[in-house]
N, C-alpha and C. Protein backbone atom coordinates (compact mmCIF):
# COMPACT_ATOMS: atom_id res chain seq x y z
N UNK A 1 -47.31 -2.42 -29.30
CA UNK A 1 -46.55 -3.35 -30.09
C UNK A 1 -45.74 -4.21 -29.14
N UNK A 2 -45.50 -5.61 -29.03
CA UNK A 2 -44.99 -6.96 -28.73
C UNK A 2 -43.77 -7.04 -29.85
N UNK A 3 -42.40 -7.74 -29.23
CA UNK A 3 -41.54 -7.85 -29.34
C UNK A 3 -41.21 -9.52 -29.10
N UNK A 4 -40.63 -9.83 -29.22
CA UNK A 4 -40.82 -11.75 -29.10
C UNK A 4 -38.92 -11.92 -28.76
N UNK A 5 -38.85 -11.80 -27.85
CA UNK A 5 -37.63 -11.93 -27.04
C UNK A 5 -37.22 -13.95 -27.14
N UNK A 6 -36.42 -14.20 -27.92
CA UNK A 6 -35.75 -15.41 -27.83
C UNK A 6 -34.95 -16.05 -26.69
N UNK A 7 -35.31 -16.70 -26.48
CA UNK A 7 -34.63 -17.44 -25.58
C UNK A 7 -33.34 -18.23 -25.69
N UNK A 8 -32.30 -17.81 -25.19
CA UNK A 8 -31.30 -18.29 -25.59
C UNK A 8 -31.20 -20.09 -25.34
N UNK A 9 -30.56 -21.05 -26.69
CA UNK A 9 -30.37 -22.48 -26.10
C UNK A 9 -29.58 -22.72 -25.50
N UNK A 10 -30.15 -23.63 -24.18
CA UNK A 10 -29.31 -23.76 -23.29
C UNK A 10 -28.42 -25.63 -23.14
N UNK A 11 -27.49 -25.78 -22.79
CA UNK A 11 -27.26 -27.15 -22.48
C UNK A 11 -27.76 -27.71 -21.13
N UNK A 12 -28.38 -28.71 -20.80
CA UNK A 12 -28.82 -29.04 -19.65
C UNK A 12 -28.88 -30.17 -18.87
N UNK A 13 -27.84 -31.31 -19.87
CA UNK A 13 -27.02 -32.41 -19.34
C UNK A 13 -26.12 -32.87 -20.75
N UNK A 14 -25.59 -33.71 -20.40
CA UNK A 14 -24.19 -34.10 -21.52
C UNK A 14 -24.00 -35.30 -21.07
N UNK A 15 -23.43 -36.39 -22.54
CA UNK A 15 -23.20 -37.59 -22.59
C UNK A 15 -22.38 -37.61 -23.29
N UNK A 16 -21.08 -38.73 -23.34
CA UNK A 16 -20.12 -39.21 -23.76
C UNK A 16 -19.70 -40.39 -23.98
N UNK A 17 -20.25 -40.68 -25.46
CA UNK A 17 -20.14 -42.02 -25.65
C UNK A 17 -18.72 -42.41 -26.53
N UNK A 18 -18.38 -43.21 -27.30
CA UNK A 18 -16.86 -43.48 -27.80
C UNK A 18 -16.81 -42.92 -28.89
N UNK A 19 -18.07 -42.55 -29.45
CA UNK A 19 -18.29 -42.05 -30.63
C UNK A 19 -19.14 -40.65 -30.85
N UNK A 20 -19.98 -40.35 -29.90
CA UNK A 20 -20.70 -39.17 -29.97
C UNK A 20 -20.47 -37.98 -28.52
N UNK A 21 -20.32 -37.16 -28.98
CA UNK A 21 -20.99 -36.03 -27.97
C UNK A 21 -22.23 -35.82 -27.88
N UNK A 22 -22.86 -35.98 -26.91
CA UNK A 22 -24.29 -36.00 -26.77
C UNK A 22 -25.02 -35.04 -26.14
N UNK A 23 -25.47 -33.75 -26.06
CA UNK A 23 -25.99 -32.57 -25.49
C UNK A 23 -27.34 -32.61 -25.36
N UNK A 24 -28.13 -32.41 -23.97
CA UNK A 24 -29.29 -32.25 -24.20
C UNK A 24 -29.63 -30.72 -24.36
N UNK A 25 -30.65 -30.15 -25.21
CA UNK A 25 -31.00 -28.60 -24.88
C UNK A 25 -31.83 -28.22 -23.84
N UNK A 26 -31.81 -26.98 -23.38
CA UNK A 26 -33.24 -26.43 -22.73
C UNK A 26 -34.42 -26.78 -23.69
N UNK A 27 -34.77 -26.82 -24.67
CA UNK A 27 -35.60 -26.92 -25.46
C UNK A 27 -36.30 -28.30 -25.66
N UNK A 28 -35.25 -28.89 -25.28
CA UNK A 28 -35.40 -30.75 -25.26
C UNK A 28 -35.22 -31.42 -26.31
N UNK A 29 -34.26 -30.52 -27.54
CA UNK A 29 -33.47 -30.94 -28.38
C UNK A 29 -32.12 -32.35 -28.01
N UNK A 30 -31.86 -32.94 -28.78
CA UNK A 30 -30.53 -33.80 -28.55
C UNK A 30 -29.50 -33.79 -29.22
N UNK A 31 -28.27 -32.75 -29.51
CA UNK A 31 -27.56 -32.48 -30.48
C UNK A 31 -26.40 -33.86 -30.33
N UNK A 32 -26.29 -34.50 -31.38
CA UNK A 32 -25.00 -35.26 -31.22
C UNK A 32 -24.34 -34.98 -32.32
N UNK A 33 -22.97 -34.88 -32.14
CA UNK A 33 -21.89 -34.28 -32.63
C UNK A 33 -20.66 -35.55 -32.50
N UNK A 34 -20.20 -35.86 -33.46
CA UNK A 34 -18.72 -36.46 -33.81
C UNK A 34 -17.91 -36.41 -32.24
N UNK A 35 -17.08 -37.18 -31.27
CA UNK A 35 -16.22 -36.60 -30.67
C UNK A 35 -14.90 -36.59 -30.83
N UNK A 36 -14.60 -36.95 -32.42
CA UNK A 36 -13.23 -37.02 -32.20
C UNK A 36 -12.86 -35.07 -32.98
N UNK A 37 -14.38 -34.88 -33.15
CA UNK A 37 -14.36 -33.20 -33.14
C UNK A 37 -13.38 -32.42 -32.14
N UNK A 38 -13.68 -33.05 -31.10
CA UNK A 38 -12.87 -32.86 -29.68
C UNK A 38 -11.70 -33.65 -29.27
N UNK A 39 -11.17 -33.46 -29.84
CA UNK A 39 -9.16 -34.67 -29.86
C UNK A 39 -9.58 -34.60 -28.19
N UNK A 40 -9.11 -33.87 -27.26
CA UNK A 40 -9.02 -33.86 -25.91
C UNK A 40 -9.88 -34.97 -25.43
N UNK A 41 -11.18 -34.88 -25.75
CA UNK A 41 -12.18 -35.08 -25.21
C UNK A 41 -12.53 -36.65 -25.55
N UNK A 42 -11.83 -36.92 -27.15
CA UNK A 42 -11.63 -37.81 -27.57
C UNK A 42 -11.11 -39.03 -27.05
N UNK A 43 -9.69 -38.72 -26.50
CA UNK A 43 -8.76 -39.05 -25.60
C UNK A 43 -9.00 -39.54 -24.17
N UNK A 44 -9.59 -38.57 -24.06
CA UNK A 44 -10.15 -38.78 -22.39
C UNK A 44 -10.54 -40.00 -21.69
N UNK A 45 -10.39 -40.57 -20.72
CA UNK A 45 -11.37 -41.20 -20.11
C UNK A 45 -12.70 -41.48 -20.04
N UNK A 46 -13.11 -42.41 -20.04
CA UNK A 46 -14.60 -42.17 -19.27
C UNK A 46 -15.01 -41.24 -18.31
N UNK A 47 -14.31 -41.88 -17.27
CA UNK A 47 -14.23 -41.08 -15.76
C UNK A 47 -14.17 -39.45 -16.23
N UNK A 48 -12.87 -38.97 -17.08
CA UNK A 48 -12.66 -37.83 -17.38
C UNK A 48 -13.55 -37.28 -18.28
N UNK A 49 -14.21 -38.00 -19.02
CA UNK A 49 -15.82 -37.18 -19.43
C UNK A 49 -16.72 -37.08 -19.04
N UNK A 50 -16.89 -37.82 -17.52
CA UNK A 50 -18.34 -37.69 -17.09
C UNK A 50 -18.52 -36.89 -16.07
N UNK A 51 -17.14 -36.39 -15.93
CA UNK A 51 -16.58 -34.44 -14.80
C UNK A 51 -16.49 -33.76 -15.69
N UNK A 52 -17.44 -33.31 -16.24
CA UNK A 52 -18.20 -32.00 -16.66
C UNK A 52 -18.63 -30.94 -15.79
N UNK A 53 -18.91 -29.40 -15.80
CA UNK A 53 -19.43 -28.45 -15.67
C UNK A 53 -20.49 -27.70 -16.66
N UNK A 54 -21.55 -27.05 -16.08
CA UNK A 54 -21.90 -26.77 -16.83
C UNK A 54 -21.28 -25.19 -16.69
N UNK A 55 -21.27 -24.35 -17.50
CA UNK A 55 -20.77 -22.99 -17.34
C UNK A 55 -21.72 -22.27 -17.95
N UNK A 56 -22.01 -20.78 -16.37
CA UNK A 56 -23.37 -19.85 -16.97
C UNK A 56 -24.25 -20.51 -16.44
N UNK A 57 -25.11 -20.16 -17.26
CA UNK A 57 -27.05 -20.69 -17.03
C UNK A 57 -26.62 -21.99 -18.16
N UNK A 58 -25.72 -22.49 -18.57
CA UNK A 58 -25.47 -24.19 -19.99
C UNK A 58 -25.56 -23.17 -20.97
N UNK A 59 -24.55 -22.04 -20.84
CA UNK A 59 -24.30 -21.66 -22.28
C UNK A 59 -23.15 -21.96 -23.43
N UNK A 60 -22.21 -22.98 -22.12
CA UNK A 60 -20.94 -23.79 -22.07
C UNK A 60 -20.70 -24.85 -21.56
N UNK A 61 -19.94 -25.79 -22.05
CA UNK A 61 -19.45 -27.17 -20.96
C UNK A 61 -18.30 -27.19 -21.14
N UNK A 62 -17.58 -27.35 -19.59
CA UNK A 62 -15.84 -27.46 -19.38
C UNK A 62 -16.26 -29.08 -18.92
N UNK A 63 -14.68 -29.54 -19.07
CA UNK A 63 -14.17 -30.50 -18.31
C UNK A 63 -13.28 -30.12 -17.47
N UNK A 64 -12.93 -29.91 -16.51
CA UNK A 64 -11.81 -28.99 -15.58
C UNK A 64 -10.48 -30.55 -15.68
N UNK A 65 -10.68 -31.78 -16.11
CA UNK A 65 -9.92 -32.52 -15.57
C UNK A 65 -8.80 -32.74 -17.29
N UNK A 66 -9.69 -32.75 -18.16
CA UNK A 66 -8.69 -32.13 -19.45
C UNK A 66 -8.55 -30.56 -19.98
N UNK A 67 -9.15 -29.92 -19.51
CA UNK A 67 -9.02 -28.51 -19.65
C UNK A 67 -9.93 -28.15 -21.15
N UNK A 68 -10.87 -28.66 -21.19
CA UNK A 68 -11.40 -28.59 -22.51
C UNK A 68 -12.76 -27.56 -22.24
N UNK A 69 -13.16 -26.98 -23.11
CA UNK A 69 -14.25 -25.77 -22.90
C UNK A 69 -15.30 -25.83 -24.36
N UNK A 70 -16.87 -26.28 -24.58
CA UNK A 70 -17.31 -26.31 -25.77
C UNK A 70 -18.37 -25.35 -25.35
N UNK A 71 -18.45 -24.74 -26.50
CA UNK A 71 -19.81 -23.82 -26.35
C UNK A 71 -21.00 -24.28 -27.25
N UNK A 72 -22.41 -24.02 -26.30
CA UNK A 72 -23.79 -24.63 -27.22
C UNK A 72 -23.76 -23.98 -28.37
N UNK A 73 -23.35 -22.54 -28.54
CA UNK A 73 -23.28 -21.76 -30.21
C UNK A 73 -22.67 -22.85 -31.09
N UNK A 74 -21.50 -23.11 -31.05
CA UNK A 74 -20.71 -23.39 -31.30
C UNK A 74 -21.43 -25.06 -31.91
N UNK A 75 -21.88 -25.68 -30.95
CA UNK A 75 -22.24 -27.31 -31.62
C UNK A 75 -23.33 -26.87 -32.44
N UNK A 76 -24.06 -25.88 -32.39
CA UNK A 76 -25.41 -25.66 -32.93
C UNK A 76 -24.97 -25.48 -34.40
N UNK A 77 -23.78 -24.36 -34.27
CA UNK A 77 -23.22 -23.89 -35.75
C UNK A 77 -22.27 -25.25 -36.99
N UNK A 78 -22.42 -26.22 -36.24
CA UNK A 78 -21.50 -27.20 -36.23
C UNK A 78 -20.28 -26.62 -36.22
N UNK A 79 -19.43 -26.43 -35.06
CA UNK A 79 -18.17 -25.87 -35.73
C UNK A 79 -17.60 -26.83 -34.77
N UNK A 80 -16.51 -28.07 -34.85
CA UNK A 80 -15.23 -28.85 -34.26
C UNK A 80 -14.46 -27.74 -33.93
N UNK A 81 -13.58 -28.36 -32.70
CA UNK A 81 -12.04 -27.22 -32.70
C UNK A 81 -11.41 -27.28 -33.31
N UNK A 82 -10.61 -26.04 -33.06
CA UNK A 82 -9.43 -25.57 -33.91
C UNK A 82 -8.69 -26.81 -33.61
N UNK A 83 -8.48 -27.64 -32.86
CA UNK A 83 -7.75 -28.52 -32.93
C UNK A 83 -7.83 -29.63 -33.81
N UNK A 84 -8.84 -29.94 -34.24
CA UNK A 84 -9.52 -30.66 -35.42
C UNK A 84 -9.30 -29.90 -36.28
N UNK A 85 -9.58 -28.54 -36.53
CA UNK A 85 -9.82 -27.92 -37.81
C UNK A 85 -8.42 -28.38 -38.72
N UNK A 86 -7.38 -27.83 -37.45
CA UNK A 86 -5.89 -27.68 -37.95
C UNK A 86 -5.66 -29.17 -38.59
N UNK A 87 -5.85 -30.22 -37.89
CA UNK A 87 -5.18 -31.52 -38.14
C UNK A 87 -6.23 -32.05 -39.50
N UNK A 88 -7.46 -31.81 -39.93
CA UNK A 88 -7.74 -31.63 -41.37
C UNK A 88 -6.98 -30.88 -42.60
């Protein structure tokens, strides 16, 4: 008996436009997501969105220069931050 082991989705570059968060997957999916989901990120710079990390194997993306941290679960599930959540 075979077992079918999933592969976790991974992030594997990121874009930041005035209006979207833009994620590419391992899969070669393109998730775009709202950014004012992300007040921080929202805010930010250009410059300060395009210093990204990826964190892990892209199971996360920081910005180290606003201190902001999104996880691929997380955009997949659609879930905004708590920082959004609250100010709804």
């Amino acid at each position: 008996m075979s077992f079918l082991t999933a592969k976790p989705i991974l992030a594997s570059a990121v874009e930041c436009t005035d209006d979207e968060l833009i994620v590419t997957l391992s899969d070669g999916r393109r998730l775009a997501v709202p950014i004012v989901w992300f007040p921080r990120l929202a805010k930010a710079s250009p410059q300060e969105r395009a210093e990204y990390e990826l964190l892990g194997q892209g199971e996360g993306i920081h910005w180290p220069k606003i201190d902001e941290d999104i996880s691929v679960v997380g955009l997949l599930e659609g879930r905004p931050s708590v920082e959004f959540q609250r100010r709804s």
